[in-house]
Structures are given as C-alpha cells and as structure tokens.
Protein backbone atom coordinates (compact mmCIF):
# COMPACT_ATOMS: atom_id res chain seq x y z
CA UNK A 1 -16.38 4.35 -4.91
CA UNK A 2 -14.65 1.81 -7.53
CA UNK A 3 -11.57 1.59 -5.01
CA UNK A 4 -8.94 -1.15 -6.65
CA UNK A 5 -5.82 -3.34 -4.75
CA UNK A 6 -3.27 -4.57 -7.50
CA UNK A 7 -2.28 -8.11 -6.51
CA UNK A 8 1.96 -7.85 -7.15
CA UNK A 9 5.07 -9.87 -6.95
CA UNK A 10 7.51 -11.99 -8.71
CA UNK A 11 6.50 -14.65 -10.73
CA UNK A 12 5.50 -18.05 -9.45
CA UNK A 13 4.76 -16.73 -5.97
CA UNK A 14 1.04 -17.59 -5.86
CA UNK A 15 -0.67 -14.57 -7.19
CA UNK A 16 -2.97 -15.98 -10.02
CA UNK A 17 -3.87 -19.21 -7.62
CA UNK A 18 -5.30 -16.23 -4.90
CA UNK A 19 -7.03 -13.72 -7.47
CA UNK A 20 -8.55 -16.94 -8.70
CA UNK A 21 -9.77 -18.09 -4.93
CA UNK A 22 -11.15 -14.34 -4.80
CA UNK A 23 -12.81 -14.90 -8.14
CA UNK A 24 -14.66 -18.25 -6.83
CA UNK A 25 -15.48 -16.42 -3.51
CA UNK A 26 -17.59 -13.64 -5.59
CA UNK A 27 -18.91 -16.18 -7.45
CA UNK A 28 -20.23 -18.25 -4.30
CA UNK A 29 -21.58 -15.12 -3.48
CA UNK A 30 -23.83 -14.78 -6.60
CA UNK A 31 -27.08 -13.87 -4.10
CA UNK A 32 -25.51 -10.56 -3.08
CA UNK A 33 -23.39 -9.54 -5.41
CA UNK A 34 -21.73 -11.44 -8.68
CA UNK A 35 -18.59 -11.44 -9.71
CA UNK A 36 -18.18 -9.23 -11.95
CA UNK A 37 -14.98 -9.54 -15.23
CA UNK A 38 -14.41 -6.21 -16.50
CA UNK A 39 -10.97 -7.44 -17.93
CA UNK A 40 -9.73 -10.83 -17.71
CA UNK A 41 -7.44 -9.71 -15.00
CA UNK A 42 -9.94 -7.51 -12.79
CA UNK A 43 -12.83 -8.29 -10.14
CA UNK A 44 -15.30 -7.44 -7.93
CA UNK A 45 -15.29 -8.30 -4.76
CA UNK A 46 -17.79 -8.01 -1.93
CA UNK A 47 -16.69 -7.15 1.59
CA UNK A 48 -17.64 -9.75 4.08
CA UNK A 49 -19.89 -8.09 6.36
CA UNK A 50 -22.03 -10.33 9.01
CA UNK A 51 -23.81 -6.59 9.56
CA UNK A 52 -25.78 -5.89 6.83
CA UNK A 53 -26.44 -9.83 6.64
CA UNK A 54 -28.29 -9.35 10.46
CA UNK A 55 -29.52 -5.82 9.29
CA UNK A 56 -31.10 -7.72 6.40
CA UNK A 57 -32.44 -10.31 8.21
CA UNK A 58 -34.41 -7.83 10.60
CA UNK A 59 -35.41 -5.63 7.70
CA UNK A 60 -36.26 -8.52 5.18
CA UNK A 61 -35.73 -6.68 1.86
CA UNK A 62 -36.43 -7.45 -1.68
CA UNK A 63 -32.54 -7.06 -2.10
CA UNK A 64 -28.98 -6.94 -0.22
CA UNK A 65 -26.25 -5.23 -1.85
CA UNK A 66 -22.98 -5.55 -0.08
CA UNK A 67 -20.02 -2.82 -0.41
CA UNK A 68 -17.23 -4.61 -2.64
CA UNK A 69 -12.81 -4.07 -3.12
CA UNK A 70 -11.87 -4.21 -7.54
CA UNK A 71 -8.88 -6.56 -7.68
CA UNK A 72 -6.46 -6.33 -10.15
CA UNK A 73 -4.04 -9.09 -10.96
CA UNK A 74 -1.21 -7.74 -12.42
CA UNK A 75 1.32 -10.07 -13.90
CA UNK A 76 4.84 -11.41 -12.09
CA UNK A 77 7.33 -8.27 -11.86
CA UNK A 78 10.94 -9.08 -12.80
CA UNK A 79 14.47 -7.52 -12.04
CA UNK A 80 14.74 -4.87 -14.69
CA UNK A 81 10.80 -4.49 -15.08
CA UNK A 82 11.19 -0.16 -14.83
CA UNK A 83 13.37 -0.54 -18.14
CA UNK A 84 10.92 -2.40 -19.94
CA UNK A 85 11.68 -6.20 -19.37
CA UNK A 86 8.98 -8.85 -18.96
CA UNK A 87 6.74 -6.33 -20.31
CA UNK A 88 7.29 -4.16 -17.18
CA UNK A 89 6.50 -1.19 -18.74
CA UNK A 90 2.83 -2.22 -19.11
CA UNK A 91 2.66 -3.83 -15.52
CA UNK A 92 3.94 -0.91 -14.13
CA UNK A 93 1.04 1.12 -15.78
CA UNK A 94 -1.15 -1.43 -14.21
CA UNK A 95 0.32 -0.40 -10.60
CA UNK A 96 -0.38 3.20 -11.69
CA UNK A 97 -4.69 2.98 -11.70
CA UNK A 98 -4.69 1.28 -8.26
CA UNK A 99 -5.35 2.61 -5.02
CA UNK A 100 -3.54 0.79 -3.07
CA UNK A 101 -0.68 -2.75 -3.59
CA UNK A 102 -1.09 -6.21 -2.12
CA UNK A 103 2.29 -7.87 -2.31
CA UNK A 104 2.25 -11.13 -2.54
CA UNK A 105 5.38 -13.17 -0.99
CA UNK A 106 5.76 -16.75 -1.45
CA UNK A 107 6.81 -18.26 2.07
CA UNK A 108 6.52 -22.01 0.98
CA UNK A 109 8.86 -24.80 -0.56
CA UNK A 110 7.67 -26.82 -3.45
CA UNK A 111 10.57 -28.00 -5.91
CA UNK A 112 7.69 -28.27 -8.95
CA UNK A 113 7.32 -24.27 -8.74
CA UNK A 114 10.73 -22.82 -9.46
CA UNK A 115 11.59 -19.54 -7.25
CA UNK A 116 12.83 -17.01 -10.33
CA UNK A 117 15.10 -15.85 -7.41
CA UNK A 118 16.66 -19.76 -6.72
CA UNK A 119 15.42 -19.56 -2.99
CA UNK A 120 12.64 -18.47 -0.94
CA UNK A 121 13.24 -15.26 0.47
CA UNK A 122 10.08 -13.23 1.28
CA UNK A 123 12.19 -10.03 2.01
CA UNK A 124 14.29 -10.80 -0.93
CA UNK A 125 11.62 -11.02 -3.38
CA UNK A 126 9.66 -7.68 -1.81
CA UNK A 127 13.06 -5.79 -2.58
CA UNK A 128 13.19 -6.92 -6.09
CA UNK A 129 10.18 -5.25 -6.93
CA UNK A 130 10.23 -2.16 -4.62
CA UNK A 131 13.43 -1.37 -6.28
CA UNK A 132 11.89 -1.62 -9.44
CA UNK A 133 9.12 0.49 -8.21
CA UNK A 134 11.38 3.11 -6.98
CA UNK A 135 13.65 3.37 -10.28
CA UNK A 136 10.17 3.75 -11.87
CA UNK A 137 9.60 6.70 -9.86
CA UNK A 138 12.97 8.19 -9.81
CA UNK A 139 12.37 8.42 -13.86
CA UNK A 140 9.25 10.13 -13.33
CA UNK A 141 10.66 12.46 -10.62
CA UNK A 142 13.71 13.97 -13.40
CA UNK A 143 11.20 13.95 -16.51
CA UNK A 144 9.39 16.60 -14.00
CA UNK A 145 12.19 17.91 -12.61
CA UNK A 146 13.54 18.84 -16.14
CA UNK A 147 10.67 20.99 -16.78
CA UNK A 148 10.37 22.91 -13.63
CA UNK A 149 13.99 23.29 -13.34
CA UNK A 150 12.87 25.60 -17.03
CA UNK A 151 10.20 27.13 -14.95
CA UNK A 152 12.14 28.16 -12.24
CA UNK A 153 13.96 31.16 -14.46
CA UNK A 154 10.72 32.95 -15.06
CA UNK A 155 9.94 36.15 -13.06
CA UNK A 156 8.16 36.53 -10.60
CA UNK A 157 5.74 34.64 -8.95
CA UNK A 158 5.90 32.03 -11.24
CA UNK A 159 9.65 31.14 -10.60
CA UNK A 160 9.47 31.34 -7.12
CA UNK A 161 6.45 29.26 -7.21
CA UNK A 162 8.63 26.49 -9.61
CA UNK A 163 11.60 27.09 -6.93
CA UNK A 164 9.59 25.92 -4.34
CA UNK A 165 8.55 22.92 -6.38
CA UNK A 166 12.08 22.06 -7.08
CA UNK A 167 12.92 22.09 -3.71
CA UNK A 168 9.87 19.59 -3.11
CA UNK A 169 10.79 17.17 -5.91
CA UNK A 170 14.64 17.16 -4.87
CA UNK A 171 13.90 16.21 -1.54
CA UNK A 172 11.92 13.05 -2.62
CA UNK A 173 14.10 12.16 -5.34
CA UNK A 174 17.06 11.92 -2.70
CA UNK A 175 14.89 9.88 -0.53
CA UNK A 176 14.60 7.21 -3.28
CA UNK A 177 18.27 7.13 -4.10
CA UNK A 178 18.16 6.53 -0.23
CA UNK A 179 16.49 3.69 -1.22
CA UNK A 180 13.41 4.73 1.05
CA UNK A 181 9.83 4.78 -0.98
CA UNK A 182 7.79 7.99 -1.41
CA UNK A 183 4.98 6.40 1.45
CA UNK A 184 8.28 6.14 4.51
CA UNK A 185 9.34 9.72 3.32
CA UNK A 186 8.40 12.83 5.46
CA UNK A 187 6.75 14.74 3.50
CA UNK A 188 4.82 18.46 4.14
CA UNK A 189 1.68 19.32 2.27
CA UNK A 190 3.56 21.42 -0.20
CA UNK A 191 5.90 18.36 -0.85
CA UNK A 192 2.87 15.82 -1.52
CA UNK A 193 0.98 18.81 -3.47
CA UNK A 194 4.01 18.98 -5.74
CA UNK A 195 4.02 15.29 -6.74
CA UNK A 196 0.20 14.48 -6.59
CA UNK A 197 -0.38 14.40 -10.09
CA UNK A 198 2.90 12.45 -10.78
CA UNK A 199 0.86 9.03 -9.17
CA UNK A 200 3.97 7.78 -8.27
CA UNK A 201 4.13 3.92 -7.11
CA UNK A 202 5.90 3.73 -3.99
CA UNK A 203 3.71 6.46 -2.73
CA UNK A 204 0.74 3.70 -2.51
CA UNK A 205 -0.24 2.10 0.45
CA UNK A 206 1.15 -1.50 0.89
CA UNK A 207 -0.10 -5.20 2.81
CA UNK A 208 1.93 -7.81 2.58
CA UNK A 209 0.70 -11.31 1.88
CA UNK A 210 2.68 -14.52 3.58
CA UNK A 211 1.36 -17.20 0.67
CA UNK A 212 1.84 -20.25 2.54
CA UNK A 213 1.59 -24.48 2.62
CA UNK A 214 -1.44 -25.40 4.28
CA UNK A 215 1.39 -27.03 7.13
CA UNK A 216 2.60 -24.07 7.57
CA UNK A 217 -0.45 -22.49 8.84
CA UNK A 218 -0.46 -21.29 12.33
CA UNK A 219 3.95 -22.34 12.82
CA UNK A 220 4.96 -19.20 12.69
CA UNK A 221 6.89 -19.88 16.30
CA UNK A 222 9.23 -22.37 14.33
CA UNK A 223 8.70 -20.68 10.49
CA UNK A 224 11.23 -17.89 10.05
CA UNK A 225 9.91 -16.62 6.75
CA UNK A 226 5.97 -15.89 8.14
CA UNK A 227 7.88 -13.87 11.05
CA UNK A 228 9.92 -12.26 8.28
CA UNK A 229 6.93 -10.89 6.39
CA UNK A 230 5.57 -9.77 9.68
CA UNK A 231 8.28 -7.28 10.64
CA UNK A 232 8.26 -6.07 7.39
CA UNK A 233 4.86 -5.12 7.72
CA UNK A 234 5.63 -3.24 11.07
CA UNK A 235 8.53 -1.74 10.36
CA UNK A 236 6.44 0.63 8.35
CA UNK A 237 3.15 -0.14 9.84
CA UNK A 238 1.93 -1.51 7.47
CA UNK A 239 -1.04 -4.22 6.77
CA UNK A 240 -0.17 -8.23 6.45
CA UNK A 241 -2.12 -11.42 6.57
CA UNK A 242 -0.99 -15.09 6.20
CA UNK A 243 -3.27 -17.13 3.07
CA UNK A 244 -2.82 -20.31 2.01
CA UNK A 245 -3.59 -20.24 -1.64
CA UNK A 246 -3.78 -23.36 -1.92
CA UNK A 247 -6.20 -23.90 1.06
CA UNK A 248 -8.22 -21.00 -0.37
CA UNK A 249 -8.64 -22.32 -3.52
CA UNK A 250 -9.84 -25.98 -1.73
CA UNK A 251 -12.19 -23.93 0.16
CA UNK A 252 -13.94 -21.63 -2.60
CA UNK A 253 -14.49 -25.36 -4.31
CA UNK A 254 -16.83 -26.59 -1.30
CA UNK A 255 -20.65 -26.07 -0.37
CA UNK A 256 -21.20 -23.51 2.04
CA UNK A 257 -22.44 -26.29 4.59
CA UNK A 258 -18.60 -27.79 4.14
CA UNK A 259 -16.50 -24.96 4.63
CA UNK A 260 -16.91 -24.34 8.61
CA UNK A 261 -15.60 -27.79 8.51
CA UNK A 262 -12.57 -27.35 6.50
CA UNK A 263 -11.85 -24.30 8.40
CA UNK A 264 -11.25 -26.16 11.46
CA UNK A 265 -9.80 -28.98 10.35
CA UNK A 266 -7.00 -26.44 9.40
CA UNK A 267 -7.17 -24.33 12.26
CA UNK A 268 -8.80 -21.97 10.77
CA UNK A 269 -11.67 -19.17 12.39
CA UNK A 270 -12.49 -17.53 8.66
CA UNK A 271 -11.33 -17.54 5.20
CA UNK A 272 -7.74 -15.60 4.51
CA UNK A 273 -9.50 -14.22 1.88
CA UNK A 274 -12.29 -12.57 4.06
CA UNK A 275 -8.93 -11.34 5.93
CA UNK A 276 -7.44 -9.82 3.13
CA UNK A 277 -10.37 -7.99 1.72
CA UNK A 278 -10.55 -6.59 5.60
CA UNK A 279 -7.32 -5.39 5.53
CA UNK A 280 -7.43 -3.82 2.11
CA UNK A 281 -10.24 -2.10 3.70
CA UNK A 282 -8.27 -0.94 6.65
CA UNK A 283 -5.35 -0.31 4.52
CA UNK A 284 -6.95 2.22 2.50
CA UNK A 285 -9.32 3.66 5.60
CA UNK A 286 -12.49 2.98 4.76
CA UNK A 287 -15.55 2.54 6.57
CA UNK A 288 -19.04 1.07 6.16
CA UNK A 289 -22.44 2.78 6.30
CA UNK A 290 -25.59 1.05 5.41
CA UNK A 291 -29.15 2.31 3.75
CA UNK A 292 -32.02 -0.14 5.08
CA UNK A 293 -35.44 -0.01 3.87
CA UNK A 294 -38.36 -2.05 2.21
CA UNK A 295 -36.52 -2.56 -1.32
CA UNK A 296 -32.60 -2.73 0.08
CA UNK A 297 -30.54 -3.02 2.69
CA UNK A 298 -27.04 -2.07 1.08
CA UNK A 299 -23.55 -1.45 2.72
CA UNK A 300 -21.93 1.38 1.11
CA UNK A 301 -18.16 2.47 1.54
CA UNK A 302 -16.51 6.02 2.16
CA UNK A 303 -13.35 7.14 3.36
CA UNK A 304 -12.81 7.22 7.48
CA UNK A 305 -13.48 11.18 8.27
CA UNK A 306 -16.07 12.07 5.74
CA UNK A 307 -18.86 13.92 6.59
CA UNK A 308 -22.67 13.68 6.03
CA UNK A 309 -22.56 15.15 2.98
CA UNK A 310 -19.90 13.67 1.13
CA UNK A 311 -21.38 10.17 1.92
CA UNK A 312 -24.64 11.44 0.57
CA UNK A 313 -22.78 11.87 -2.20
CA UNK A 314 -21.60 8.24 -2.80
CA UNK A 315 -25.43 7.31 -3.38
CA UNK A 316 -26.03 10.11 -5.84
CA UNK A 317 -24.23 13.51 -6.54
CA UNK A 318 -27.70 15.45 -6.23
CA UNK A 319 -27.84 13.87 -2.40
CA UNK A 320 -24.76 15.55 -1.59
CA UNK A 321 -25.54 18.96 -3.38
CA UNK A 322 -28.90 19.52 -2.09
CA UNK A 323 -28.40 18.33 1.66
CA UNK A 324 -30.33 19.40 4.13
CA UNK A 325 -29.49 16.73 7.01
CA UNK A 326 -29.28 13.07 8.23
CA UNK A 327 -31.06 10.82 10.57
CA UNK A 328 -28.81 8.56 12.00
CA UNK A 329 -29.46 5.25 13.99
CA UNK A 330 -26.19 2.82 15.05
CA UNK A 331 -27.12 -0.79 13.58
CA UNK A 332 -26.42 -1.93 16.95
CA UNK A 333 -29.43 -0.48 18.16
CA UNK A 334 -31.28 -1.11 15.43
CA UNK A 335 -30.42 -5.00 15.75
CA UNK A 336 -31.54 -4.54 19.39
CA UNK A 337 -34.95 -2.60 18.74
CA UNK A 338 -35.50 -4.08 15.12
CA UNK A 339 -37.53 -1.46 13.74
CA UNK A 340 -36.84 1.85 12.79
CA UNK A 341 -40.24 2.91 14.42
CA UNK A 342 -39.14 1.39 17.94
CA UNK A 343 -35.51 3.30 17.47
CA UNK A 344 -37.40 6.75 17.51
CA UNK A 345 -39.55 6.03 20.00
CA UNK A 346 -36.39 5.05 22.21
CA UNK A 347 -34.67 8.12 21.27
CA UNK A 348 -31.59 6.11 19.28
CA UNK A 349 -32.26 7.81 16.08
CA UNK A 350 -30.85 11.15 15.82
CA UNK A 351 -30.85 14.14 13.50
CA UNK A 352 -27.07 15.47 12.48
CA UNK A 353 -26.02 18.50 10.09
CA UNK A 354 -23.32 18.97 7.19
CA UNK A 355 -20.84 18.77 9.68
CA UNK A 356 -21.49 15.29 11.33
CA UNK A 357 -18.73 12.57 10.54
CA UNK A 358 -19.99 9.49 9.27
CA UNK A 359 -18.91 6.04 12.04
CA UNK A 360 -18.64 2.67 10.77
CA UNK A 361 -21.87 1.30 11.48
CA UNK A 362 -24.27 3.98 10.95
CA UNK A 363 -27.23 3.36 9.28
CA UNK A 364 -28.39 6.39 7.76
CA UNK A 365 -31.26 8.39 5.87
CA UNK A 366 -30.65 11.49 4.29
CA UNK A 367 -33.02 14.42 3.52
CA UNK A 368 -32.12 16.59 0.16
CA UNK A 369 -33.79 19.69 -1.76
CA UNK A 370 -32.27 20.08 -5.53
C-alpha cells in the first residue's frame, strides 16, 4: 500500500542511529525481503510476523514475501523551522508525504552529544517541534482562508457552500492558536472534508519514541523522563515504545544465533525495533492478510474495516473490479489442519461476499471475472 512513518525530532536526539538499526534489520532480512534505498533517507521495512513464517513453513513455498512500513528519516527540526530555518521549509515538506510521525525523544545523558535545547527534556523537545508544526499549519489554514473568504460573496449555492467552509477552517485555525493540533481537535465530517486536501501536519497520527541508555532500560519506576514520554502518549492516546538506539544498533551487528542472547542479557523479550514497526502498524490501523500457495506465501497489508473487495484490490486492481467472492480460512486453523484440503473437509474454510470485512489473520483466495 506504500504506507510511510517520518522519523522526527530535534537534532542529536538519536534519529539517524535508529533509521540506521532499521536499515541493518532489513538488511538481515535479505531472504524475505531486502532493504530497499529509494533515497538516501528512505526504507523498506518488513513487518515482523512469526505468522506467515509458520504459514510458510506448513506450505513450503518457492518464496515468502512479508508485508513491509517505508521509513523516512527526515532531518533534526529546529525552533523557527516553519519560517524557513535549518532548512525547515524542506523538512517540513518531508512531514507532508507521510502517513503517519514517529517522534523521536532523547531520554538519555551523554555530555559528548550536546542537547540543542541545553537539557534533556523529552516534553520540552516534543513542544519545540509541534509548535513548529502547528505555525506550519496555521500558514496553510489563512493562505486558504484568504481565498474562500473571496468565495464566500458569490451567489448562491456557491457562497453558502464557501460560508460553510469558512466556518470549518475558522474553527480549526482557533484550535491551533489554542495551541491544540488538528488530530486533538473535534472535528465533524464537514470540518475534516474542508481541510483534507490542505495535508496539514498536526493532523497526522503520532508515537512517541523514549531513545534511551541501554541502563536505562526497564527503570522506568526510578526514570522520570521514560514516565514522561508515557503520559504524553496517553494523554492523547496515542502510540509509544522505549528503544535503545544504541542497543539496537549492537544488535542488528550480531548473527541471528547471538541476538536471543543479547536480548536477555539486557532484559529484553524482542527487538524495540520489531516494537516500533508494530506500533506504526497499530498506529495507522492496519491489519494483515496472507495469500498461501505453491509459489508464495505473502503477508499483505490493508486498512482495519476493509472489505473483500478492496483487499482484492491491494493484489491487483482487476481483483477488486471483477469480484465475485472469497474463500476464507483463519491461519490458525490452517496451522492446526496444515493443508488447505484438510480445512474444507473440516468445514474451516468458508465462502464470503463483497460485503465481508477482512480480520487480521485471514488467509484468503479470491475468485474474479474481468
């Protein structure tokens, strides 16, 4: 679906040092799916997904293709960044073409990385650059608002229909000078309808990041800043995980056969970066379904509520327009029975119409005319 999470925050917080982890996970990861450098600031990444690796081993393909997240690592945001310094005006462009922000916020001490702000101050430094996100949007709010205010004179139809956009872009712009971003606003359908095709920044989905020392891993009883990132997170309920860059980047570096190892040793039950591709995933609500047969098993990624159809569609446009319906088996069952064969002859494979909506987990066949 070429979904994309920018990676954001103020410089020297540990962004680079995590896209790069990500980077050497893909890599390690070269059987199922390569890395892949569109720009020297973008990757693919594959979802972690013990699934289709069981589904795969039960259906022993030629290939497995896993679903995959693009990152985008775009560069330290400063104070000032919506008027053009540190280059903001191109970062902020960068913020723009994603779906959906990670924010990075440095939780750890180290006197050879110098904090731009003078301290550490996760809530600090995410202010900094929501601020500059909102100004960003507050400009792009009265370049619109300038126009329809025009519109709003003509007869008819027309004005009224520019009079109730007015009324729509008014009401968000106030929110901002509230200081409260577009996503925490309460919004009605017309209001989002009139400022869809404005893409503005705050309206993207957020996770917050606690970059941390490998000591500080699992402390958060007696580390106020983890805590801090935490409510944050829940105050708008919103996504966060704890990563240790540095510990990520140690880890990508090993053999496979090493890494469970390292994991414990720093009390660790999976990579943070398997955790923040998961809650990307949730953060944007997505779901899996896979495709299983003699020449792939592949994981493939729609949006939570989609129907048959319109995941038909993700495989090929001409699956969607000609569907005629879906047979449908849960890959638990299908990890239980192991064949397809033995699933229909259990009853666990059923038959569902253009209105079904697609579950995580459902492997799935679909039958088209075009």
């Amino acid at each position: 679906m070429g979904l994309s999470v920018g990676i954001v925050g103020l410089p020297n917080v540990g962004k680079s040092t995590l896209f790069n982890a990500l980077l050497g996970t893909a890599q390690a990861a070269a059987a199922n799916y390569p890395f892949c450098t569109i720009e020297p600031n973008v990757g693919v990444v594959p979802v972690p997904d013990p699934r289709l690796e069981a589904l795969a081993a039960v259906v022993k393909p030629k290939r497995v293709v896993p679903t995959t997240l693009q990152f985008v690592d775009i560069a330290g945001l400063v104070a000032g960044a919506s008027k053009g310094e540190g280059l903001g005006n191109q970062f902020l462009a960068n913020i723009r073409e994603v779906d959906a922000i990670a924010h990075v916020l440095r939780c750890f001490e180290d006197p050879d990385v110098v904090h731009v702000g003078g301290a550490v101050d996760p809530r600090g430094d995410r202010d900094v650059v929501e601020t500059e996100l909102m100004l960003k949007d507050l400009d792009s709010l009265e370049k619109r608002r300038e126009r329809t205010q025009k519109n709003t004179k003509a007869p008819g139809k027309p004005g009224e229909l520019a009079k109730a956009e007015l009324a729509s872009l008014d009401k968000v712009k106030a929110g901002l000078e509230a200081g409260t971003p577009v996503r925490r606003q309460a919004l009605t359908d017309e209001d989002r309808a009139a400022i869809a095709d404005l893409f503005l920044l705050t309206q993207k989905p957020v996770l917050y990041i606690a970059n941390v020392h490998e000591g500080q891993l699992g402390k958060e009883a007696t580390d106020p800043r983890v805590p801090a990132v935490k409510a944050m997170a829940e105050e708008e309920g919103a996504q966060w995980v704890e990563i240790s860059g540095k510990v990520e980047s140690e880890l990508v570096a090993l053999a496979p056969a090493e890494r469970d190892e390292y994991l414990h040793a720093v009390g660790l039950t999976e990579p943070g970066l398997d955790r923040l591709v998961h809650a990307a995933y949730r953060l944007l609500g997505l779901v899996t379904y896979f495709t299983a047969g003699e020449q792939e098993c592949r994981a493939w990624t729609i949006h939570r509520g989609w129907r048959a159809p319109q995941a038909a569609g993700v495989i090929h446009t001409d699956f969607e327009k000609g569907f005629i319906k879906a047979e449908v088996i849960r890959i638990e069952d299908w990890l239980e029975l192991k064949t397809e064969a033995a699933c229909r002859e259990k009853g666990k494979l059923r038959i569902e119409g253009k209105e079904y909506v697609v579950q995580d987990g459902d492997c799935m066949h679909f039958r088209f005319n075009v």
